[in-house]
C-alpha atoms as a PDB file:
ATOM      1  CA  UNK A   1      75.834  53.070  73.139  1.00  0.00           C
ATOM      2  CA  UNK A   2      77.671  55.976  74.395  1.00  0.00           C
ATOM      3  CA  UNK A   3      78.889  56.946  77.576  1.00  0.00           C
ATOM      4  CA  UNK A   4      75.639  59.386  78.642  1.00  0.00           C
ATOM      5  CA  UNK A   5      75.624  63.064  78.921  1.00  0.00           C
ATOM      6  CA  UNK A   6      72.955  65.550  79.580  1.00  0.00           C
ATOM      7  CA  UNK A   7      72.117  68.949  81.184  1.00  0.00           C
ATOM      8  CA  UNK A   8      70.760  69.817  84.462  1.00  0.00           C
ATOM      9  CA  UNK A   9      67.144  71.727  83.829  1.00  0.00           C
ATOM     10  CA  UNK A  10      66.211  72.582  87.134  1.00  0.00           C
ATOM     11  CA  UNK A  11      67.275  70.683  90.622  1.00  0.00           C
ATOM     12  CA  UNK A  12      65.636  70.416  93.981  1.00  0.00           C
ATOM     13  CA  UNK A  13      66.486  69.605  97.811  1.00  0.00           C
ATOM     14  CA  UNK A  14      63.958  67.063  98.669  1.00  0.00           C
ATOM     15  CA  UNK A  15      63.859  66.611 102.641  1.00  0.00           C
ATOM     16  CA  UNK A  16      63.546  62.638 102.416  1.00  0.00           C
ATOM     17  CA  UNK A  17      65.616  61.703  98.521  1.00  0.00           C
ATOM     18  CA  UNK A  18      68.358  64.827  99.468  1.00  0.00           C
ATOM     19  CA  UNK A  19      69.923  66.465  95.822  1.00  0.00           C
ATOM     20  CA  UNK A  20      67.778  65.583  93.336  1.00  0.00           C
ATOM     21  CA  UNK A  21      68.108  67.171  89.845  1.00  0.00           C
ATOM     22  CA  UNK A  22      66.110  66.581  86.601  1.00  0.00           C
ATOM     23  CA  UNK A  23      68.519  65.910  83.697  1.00  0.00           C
ATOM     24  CA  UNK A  24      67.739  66.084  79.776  1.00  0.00           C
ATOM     25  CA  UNK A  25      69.707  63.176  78.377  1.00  0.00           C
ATOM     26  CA  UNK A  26      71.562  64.607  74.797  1.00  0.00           C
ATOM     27  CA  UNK A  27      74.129  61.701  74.139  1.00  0.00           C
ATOM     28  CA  UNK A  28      74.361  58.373  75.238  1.00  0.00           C
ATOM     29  CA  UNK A  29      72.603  55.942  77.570  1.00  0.00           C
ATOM     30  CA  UNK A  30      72.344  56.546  81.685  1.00  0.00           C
ATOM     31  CA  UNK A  31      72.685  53.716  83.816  1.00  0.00           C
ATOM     32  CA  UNK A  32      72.162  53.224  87.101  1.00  0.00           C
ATOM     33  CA  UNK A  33      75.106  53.180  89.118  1.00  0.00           C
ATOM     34  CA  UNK A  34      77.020  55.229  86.549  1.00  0.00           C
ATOM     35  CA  UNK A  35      79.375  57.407  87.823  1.00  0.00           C
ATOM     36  CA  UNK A  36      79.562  60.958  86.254  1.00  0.00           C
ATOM     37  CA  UNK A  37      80.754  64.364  86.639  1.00  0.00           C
ATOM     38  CA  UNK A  38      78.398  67.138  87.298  1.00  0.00           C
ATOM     39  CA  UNK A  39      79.835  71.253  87.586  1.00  0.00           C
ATOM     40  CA  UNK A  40      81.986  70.837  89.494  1.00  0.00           C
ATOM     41  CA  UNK A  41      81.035  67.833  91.747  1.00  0.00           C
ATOM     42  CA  UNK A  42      81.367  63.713  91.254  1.00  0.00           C
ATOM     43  CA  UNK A  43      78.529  60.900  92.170  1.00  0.00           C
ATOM     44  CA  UNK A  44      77.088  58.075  91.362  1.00  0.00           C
ATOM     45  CA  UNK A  45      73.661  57.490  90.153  1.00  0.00           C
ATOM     46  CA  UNK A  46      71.752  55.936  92.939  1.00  0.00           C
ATOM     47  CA  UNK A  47      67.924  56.044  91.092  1.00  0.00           C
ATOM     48  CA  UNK A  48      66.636  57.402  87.959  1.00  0.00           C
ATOM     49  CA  UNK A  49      62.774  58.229  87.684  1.00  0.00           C
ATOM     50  CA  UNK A  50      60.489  59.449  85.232  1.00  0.00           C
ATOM     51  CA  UNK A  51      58.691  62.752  85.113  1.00  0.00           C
ATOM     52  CA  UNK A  52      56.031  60.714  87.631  1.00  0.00           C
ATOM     53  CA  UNK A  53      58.927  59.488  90.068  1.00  0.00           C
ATOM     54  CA  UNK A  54      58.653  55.950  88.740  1.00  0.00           C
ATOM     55  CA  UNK A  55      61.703  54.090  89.197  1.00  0.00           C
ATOM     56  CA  UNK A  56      64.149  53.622  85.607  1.00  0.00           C
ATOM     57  CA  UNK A  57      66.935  51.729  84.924  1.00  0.00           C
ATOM     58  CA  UNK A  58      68.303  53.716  82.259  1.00  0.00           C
ATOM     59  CA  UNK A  59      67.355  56.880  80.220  1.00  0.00           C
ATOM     60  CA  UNK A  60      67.976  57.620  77.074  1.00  0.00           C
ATOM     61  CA  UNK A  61      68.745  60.767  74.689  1.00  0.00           C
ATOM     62  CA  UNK A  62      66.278  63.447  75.066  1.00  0.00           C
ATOM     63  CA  UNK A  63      64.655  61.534  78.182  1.00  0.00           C
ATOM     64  CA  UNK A  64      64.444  64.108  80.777  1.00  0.00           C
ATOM     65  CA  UNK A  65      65.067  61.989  84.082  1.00  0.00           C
ATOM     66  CA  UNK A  66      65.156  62.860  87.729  1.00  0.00           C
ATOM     67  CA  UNK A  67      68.811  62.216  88.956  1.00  0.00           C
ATOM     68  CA  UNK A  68      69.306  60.777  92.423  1.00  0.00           C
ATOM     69  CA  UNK A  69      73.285  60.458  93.891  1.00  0.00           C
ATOM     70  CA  UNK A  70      74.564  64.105  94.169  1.00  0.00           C
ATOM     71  CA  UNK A  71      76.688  65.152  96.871  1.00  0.00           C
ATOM     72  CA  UNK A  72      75.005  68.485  97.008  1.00  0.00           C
ATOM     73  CA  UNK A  73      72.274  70.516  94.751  1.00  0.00           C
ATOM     74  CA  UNK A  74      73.438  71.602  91.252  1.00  0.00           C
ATOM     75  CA  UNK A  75      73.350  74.245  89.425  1.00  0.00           C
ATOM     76  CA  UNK A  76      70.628  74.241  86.566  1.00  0.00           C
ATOM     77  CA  UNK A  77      72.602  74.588  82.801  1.00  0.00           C
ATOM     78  CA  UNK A  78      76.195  71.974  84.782  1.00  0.00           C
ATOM     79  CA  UNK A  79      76.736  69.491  82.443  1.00  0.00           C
ATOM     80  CA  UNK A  80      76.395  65.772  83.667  1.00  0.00           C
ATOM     81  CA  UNK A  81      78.933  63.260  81.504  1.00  0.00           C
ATOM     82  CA  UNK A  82      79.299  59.582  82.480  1.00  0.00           C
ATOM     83  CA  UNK A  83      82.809  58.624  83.126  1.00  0.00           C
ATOM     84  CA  UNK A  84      83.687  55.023  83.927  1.00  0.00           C
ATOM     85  CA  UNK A  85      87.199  55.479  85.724  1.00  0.00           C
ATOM     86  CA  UNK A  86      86.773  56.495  89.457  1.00  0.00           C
ATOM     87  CA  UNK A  87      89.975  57.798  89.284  1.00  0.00           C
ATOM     88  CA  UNK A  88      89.429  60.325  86.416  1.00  0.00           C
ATOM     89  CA  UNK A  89      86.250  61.261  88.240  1.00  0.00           C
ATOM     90  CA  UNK A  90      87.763  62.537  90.953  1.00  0.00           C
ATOM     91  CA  UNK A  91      90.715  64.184  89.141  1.00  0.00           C
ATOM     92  CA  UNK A  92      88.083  65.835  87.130  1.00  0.00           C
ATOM     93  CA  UNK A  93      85.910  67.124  89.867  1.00  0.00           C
ATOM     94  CA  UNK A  94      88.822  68.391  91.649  1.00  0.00           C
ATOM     95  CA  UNK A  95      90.833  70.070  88.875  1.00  0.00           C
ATOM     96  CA  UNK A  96      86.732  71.690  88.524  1.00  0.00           C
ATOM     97  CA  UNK A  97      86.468  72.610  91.983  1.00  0.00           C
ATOM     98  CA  UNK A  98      90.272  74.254  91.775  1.00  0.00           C
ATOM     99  CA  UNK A  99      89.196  76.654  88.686  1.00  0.00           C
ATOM    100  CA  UNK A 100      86.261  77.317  90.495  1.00  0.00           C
ATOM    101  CA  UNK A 101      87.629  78.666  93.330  1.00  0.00           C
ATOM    102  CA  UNK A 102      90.655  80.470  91.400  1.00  0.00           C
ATOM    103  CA  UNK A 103      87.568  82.651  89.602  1.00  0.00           C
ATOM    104  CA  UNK A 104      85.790  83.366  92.690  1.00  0.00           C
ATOM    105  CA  UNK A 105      88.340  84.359  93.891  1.00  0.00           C
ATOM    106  CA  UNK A 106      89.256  86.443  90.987  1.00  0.00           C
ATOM    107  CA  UNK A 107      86.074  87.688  90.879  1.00  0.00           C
ATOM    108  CA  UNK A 108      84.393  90.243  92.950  1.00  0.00           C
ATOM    109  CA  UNK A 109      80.756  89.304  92.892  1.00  0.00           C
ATOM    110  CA  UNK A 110      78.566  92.472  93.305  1.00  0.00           C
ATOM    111  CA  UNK A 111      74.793  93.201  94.139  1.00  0.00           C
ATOM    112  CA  UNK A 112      73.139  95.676  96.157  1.00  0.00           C
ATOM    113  CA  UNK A 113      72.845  93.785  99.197  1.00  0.00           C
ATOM    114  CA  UNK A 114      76.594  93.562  99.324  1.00  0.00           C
ATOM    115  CA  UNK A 115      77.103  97.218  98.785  1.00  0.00           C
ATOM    116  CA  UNK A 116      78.899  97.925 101.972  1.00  0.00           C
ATOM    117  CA  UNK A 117      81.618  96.285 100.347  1.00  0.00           C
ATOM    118  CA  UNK A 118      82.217  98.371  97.393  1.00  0.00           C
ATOM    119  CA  UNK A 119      85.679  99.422  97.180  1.00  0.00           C
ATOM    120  CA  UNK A 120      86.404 103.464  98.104  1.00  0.00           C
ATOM    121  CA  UNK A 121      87.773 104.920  94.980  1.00  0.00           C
ATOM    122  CA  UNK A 122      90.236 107.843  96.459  1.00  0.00           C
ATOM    123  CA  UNK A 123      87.227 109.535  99.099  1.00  0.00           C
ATOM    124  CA  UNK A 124      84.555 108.863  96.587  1.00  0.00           C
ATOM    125  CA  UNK A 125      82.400 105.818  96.407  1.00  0.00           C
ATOM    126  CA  UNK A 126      80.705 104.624  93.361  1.00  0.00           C
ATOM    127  CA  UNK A 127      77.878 102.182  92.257  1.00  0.00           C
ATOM    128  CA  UNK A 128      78.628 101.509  88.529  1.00  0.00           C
ATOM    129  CA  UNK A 129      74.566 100.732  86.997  1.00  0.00           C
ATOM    130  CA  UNK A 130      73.639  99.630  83.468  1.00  0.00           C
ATOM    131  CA  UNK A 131      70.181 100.638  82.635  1.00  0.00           C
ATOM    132  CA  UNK A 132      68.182  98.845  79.861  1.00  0.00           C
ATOM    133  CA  UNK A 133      64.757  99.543  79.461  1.00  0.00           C
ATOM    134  CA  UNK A 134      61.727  99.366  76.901  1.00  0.00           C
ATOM    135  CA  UNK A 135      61.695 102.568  75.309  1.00  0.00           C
ATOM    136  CA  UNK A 136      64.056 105.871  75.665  1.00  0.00           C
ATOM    137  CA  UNK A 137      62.115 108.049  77.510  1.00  0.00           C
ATOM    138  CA  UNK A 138      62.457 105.370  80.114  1.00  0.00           C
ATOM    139  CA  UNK A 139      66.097 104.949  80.109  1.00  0.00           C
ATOM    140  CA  UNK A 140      66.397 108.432  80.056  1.00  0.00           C
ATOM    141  CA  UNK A 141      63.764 109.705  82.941  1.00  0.00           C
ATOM    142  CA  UNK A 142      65.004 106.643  85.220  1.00  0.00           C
ATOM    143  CA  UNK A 143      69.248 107.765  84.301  1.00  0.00           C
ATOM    144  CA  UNK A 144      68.896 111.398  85.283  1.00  0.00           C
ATOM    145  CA  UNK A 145      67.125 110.500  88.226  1.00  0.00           C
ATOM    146  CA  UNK A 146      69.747 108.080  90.095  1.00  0.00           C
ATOM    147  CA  UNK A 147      72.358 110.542  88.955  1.00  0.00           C
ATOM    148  CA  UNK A 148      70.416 112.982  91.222  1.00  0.00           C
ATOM    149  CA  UNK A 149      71.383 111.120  93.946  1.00  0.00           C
ATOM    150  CA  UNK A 150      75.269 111.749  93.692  1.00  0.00           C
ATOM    151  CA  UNK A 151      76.325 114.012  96.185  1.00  0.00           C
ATOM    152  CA  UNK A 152      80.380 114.744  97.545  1.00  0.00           C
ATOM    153  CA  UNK A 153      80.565 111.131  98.789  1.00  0.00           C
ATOM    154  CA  UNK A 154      78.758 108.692  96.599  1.00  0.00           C
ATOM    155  CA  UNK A 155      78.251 108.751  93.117  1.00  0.00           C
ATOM    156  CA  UNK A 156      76.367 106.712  90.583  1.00  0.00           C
ATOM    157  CA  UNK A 157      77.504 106.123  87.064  1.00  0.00           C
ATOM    158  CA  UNK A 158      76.086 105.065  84.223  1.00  0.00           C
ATOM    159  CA  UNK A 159      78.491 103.098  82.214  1.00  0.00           C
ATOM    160  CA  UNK A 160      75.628 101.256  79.643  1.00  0.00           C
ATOM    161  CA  UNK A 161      72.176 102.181  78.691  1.00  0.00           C
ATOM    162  CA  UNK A 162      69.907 100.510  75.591  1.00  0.00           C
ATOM    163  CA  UNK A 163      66.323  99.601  74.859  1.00  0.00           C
ATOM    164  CA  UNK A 164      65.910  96.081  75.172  1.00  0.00           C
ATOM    165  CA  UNK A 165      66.319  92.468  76.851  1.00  0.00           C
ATOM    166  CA  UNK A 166      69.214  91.814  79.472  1.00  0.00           C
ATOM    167  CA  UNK A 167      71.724  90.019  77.134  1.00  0.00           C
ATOM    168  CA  UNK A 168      74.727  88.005  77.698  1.00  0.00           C
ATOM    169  CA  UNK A 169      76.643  91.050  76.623  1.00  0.00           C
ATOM    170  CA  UNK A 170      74.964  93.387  79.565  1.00  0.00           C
ATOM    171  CA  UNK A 171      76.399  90.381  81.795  1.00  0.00           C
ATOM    172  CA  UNK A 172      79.438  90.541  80.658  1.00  0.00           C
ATOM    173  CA  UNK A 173      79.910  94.444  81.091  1.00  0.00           C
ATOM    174  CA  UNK A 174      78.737  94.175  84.783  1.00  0.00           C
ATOM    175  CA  UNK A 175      80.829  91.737  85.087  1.00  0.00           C
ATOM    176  CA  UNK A 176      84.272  93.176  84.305  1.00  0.00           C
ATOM    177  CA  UNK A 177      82.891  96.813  85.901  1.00  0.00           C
ATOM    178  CA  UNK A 178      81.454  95.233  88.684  1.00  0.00           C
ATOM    179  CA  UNK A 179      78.237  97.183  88.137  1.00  0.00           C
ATOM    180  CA  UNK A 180      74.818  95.819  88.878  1.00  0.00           C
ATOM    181  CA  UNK A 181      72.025  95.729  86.020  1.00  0.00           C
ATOM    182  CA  UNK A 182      68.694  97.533  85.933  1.00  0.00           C
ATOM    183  CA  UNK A 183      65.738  96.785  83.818  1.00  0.00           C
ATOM    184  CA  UNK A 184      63.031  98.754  83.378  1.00  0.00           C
ATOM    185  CA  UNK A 185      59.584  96.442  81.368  1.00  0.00           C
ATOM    186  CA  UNK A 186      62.222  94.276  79.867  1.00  0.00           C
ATOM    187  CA  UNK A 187      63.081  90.521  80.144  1.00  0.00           C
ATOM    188  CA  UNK A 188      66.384  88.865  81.049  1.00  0.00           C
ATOM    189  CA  UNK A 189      67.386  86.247  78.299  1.00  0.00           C
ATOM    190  CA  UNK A 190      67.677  82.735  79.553  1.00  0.00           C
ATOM    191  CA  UNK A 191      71.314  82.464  78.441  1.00  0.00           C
ATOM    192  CA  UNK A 192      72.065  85.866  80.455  1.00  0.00           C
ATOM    193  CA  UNK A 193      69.963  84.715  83.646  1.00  0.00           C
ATOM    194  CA  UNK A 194      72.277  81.742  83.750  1.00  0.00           C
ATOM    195  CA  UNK A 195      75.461  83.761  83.123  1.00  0.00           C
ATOM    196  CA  UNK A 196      74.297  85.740  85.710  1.00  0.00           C
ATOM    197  CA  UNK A 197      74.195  83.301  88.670  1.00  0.00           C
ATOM    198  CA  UNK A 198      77.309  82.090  87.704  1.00  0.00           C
ATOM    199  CA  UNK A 199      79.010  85.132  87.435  1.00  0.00           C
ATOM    200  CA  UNK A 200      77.507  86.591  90.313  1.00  0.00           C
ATOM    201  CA  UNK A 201      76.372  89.848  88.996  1.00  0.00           C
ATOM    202  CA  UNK A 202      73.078  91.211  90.226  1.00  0.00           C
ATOM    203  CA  UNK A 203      69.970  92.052  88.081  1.00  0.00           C
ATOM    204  CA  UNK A 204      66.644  93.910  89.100  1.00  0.00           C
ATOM    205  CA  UNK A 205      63.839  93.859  87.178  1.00  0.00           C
ATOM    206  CA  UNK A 206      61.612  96.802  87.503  1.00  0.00           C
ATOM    207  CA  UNK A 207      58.199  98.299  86.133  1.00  0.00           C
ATOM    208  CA  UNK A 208      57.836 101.586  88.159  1.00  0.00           C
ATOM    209  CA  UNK A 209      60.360 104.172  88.476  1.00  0.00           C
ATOM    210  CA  UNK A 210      60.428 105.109  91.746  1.00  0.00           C
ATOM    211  CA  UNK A 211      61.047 101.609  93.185  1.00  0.00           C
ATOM    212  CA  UNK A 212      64.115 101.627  90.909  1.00  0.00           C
ATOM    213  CA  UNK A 213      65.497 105.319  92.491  1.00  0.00           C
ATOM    214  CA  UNK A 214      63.961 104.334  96.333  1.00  0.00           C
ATOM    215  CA  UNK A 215      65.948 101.154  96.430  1.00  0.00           C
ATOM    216  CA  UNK A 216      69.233 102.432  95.189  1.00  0.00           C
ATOM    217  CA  UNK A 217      68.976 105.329  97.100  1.00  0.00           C
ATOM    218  CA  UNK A 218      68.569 103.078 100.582  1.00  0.00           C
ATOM    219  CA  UNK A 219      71.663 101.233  99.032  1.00  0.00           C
ATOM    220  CA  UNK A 220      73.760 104.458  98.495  1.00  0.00           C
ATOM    221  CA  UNK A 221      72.723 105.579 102.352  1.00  0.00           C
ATOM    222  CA  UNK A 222      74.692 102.644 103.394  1.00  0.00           C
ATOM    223  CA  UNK A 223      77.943 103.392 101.229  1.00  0.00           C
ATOM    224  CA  UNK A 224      77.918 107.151 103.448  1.00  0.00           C
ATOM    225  CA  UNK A 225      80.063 107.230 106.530  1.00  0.00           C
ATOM    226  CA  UNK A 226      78.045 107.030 109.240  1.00  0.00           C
ATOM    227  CA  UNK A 227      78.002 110.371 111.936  1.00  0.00           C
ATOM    228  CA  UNK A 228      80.325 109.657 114.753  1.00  0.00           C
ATOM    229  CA  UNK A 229      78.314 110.698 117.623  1.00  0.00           C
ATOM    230  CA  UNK A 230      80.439 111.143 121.305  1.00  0.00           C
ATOM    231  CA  UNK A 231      78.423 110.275 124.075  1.00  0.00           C
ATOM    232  CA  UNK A 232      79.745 111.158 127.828  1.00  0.00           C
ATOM    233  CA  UNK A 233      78.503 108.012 130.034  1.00  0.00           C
ATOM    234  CA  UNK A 234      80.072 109.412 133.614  1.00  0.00           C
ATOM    235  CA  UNK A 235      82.849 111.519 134.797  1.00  0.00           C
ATOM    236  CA  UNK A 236      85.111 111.276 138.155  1.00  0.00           C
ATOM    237  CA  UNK A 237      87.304 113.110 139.690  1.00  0.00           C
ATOM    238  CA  UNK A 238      90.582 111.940 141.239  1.00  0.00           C
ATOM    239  CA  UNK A 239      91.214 112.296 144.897  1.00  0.00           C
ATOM    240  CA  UNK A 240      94.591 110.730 145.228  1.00  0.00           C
ATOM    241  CA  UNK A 241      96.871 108.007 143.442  1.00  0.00           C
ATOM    242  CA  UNK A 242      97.877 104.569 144.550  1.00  0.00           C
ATOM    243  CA  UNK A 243     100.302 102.135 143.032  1.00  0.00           C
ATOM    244  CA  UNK A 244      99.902  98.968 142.594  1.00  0.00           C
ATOM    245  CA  UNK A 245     102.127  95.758 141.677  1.00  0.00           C
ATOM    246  CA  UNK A 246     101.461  94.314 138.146  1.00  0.00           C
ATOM    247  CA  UNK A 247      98.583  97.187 137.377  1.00  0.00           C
ATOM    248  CA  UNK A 248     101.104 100.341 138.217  1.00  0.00           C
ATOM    249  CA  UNK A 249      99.239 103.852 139.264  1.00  0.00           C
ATOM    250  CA  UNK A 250      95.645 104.083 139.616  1.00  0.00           C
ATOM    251  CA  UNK A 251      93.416 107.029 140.165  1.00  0.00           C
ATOM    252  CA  UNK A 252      91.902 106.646 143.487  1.00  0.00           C
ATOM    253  CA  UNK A 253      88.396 108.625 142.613  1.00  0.00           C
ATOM    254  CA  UNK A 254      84.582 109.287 143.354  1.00  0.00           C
ATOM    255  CA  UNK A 255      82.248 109.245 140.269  1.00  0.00           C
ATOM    256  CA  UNK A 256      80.782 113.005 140.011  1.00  0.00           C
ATOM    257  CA  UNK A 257      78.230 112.117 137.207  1.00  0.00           C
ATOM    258  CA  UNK A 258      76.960 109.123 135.397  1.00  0.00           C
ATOM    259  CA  UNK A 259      78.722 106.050 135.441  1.00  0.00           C
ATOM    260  CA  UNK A 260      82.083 104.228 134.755  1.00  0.00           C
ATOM    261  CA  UNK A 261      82.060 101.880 132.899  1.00  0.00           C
ATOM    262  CA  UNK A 262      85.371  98.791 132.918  1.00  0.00           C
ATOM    263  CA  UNK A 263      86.852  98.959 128.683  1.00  0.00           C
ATOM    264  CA  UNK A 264      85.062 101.860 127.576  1.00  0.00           C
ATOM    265  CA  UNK A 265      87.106 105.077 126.587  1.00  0.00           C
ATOM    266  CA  UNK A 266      87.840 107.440 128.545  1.00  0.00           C
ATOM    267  CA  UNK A 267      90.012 111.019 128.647  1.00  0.00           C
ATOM    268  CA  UNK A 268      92.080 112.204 131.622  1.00  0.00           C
ATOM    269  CA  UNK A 269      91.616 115.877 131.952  1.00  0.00           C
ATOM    270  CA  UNK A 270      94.022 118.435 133.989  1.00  0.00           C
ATOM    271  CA  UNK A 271      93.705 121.857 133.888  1.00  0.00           C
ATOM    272  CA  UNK A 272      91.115 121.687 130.853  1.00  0.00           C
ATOM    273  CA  UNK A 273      93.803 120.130 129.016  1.00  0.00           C
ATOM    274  CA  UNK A 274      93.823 116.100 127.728  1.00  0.00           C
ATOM    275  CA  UNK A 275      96.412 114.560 129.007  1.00  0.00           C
ATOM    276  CA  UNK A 276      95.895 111.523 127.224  1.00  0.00           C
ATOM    277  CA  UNK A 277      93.143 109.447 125.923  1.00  0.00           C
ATOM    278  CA  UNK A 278      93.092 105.239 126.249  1.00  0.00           C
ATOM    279  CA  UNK A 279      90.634 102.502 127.611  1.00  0.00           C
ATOM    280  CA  UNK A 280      89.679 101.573 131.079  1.00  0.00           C
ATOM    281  CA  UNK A 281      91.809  98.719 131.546  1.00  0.00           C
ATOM    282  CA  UNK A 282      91.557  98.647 135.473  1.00  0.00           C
ATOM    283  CA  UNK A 283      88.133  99.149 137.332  1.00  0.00           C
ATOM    284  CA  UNK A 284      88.178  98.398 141.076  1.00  0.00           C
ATOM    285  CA  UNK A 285      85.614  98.746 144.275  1.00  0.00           C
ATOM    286  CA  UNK A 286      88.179  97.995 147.335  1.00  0.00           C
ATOM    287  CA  UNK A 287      90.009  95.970 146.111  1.00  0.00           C
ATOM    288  CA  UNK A 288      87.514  94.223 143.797  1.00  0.00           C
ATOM    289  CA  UNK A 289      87.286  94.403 139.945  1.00  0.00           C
ATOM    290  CA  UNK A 290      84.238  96.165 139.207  1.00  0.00           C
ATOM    291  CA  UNK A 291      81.986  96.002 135.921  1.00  0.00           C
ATOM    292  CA  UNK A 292      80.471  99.404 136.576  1.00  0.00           C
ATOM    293  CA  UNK A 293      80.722 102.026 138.979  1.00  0.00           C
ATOM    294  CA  UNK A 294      77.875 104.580 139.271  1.00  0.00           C
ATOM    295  CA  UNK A 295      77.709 108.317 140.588  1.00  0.00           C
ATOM    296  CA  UNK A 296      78.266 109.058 144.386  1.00  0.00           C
ATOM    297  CA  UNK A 297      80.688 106.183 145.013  1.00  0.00           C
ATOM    298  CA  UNK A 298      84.660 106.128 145.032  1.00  0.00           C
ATOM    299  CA  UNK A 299      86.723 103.460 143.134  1.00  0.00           C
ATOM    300  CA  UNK A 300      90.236 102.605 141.084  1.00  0.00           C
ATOM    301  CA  UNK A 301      90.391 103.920 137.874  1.00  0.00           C
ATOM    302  CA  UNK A 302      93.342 102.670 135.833  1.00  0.00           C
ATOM    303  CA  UNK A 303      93.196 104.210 131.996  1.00  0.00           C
ATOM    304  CA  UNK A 304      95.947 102.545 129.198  1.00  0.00           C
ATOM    305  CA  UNK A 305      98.628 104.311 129.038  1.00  0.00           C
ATOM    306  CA  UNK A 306      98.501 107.089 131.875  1.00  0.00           C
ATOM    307  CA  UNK A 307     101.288 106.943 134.031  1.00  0.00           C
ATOM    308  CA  UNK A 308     100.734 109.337 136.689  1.00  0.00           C
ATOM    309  CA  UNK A 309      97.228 110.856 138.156  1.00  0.00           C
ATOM    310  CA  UNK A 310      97.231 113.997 140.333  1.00  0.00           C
ATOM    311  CA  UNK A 311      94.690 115.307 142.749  1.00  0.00           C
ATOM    312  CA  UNK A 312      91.885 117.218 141.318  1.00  0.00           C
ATOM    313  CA  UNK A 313      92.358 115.322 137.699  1.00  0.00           C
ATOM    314  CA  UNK A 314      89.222 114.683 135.484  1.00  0.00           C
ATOM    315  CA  UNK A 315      88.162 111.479 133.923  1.00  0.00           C
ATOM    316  CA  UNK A 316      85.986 111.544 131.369  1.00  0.00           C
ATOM    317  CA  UNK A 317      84.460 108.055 130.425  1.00  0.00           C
ATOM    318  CA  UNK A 318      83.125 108.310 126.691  1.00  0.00           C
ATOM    319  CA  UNK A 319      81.427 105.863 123.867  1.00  0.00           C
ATOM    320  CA  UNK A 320      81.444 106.956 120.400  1.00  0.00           C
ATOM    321  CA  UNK A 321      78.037 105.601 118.633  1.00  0.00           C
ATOM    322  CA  UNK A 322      77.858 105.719 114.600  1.00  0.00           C
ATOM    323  CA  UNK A 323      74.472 107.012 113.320  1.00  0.00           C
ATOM    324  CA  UNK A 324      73.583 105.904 110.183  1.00  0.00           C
ATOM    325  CA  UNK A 325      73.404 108.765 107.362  1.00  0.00           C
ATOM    326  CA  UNK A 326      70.690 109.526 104.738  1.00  0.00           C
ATOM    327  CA  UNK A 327      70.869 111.268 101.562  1.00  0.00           C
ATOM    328  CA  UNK A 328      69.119 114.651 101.536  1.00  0.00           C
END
């Protein structure tokens, strides 16, 4: 005769009912039209069905029962409880949605797809990795061979290894060392897979070695720096300078080589010495702004910052491409 509470078991986006999740009922009796709490979101029940999607008008303990009347999908393990008062509801779900958002934000969330964002310790990177795995040997053969792949700029470390599962406890380690976990022929315990999604920490499952080292090695590659490669696009050489209002001087000059290009860098060069080094904030044919400006014709080159160009002066236009770097 309770008010009804239960736990979401799995959920679903169904293109024509929307949220739908598939509650076991623990305590009470579900009503349609009750109004509950459910993670961190409110509704009200709109439809209950059966395991065959045959309409119910109430559920009772240990009834599993699909759930219409969410606002969005939940998570599978929230906790739905029936609460009469559609102002407590709301207080509720907000006060929920508030601590939710204080943890994320707490919280950095870590797998390997996110690696770029690792935080640089000092000039070194690291990936923190707890290993479990079936037998020693394992743990052992797979451990030396990621720590082969440390080199001056990126380093793995080991902070947990153990035969067995992936426990609650693993999750709790990667969570407060941000670290991701690997298994090797094990199983994740239900009670860590959900801690897991909720925590945000990553697990991979593996059964061959070398997938393990070739993954985290393409994960490292993008933790290096990339290369910085320069790349000359055009050069031209300044015949004379003109001034003009709002703009100031530009370089009155014919394109030697390549082309010049309008916001790219670019160097001005006298006597093999840089004068100074800026963007191409001006570009002009006649007295026409000008995208581009290839080799053999003359145009206005104005570069940020230069205040003066003299006869004879090189400008070097310039794009600097990053390459990215793989581990030897």
């Amino acid at each position: 005769k309770t008010e009804a509470k239960g736990i979401v078991i799995e959920s679903r986006l169904d293109k024509g009912l929307g949220a739908v999740a598939t509650v076991l009922i623990n305590k009470g009796t579900l009503f349609k039209g009750d109004g509950f709490v459910c993670g961190n979101q409110f509704g009200k029940v709109r439809a209950l069905m059966d395991e065959r999607s045959h309409k119910l008008t109430q559920a009772y303990p240990s009834d599993p029962v699909q759930i219409l009347g969410f606002e969005k999908v939940p998570k599978a393990g929230d906790i739905l409880a029936v609460i009469d008062n559609e102002k407590d509801l709301k207080k509720i779900s907000n006060e929920r949605q508030r601590t939710r958002r204080e943890i994320e934000q707490k919280r950095m969330s870590f797998s390997l797809n996110e690696i770029s964002a690792l935080i640089k310790e000092g000039s070194i990177k690291t990936l923190p990795i707890i290993i479990k795995g079936d037998v020693d040997g394992s743990i052992d053969a797979l451990s030396e061979n990621l720590i082969k792949l440390n080199n001056d700029e990126v380093e793995i470390k080991v902070i947990h290894k153990a035969v067995g599962m992936v426990t609650e406890s693993d999750v709790l380690l990667a969570e407060a060392s941000n670290a991701i976990i690997v298994g090797f022929n094990v199983q994740v315990s239900p009670n860590a897979k959900l801690q897991a999604s909720q925590a945000g920490v990553d697990i991979r499952i593996y059964t061959v070695i070398y997938n393990v080292v070739d993954e985290i090695k393409l994960a490292l590659e993008g933790l290096l720096e990339p290369d910085k490669v320069e790349n000359i696009v055009g050069k031209a050489i300044v015949q004379q300078q003109f001034k003009i209002p709002k703009l100031g001087f530009i370089a009155g000059s014919k394109v030697t080589e390549g082309i010049i290009l309008r916001n790219i860098k670019a160097r001005l060069i006298r006597e093999d010495k840089i004068i100074i080094e800026g963007k191409i904030v001006s570009l002009k044919r006649f007295k026409d702004d000008a995208k581009e400006v290839k080799e053999g014709l003359e145009c206005g080159i104005g570069i940020e910052g230069a205040k003066k160009y003299k006869e004879g002066d090189m400008i070097e236009a310039f794009e600097i491409k990053e390459i990215k770097r793989t581990l030897e």
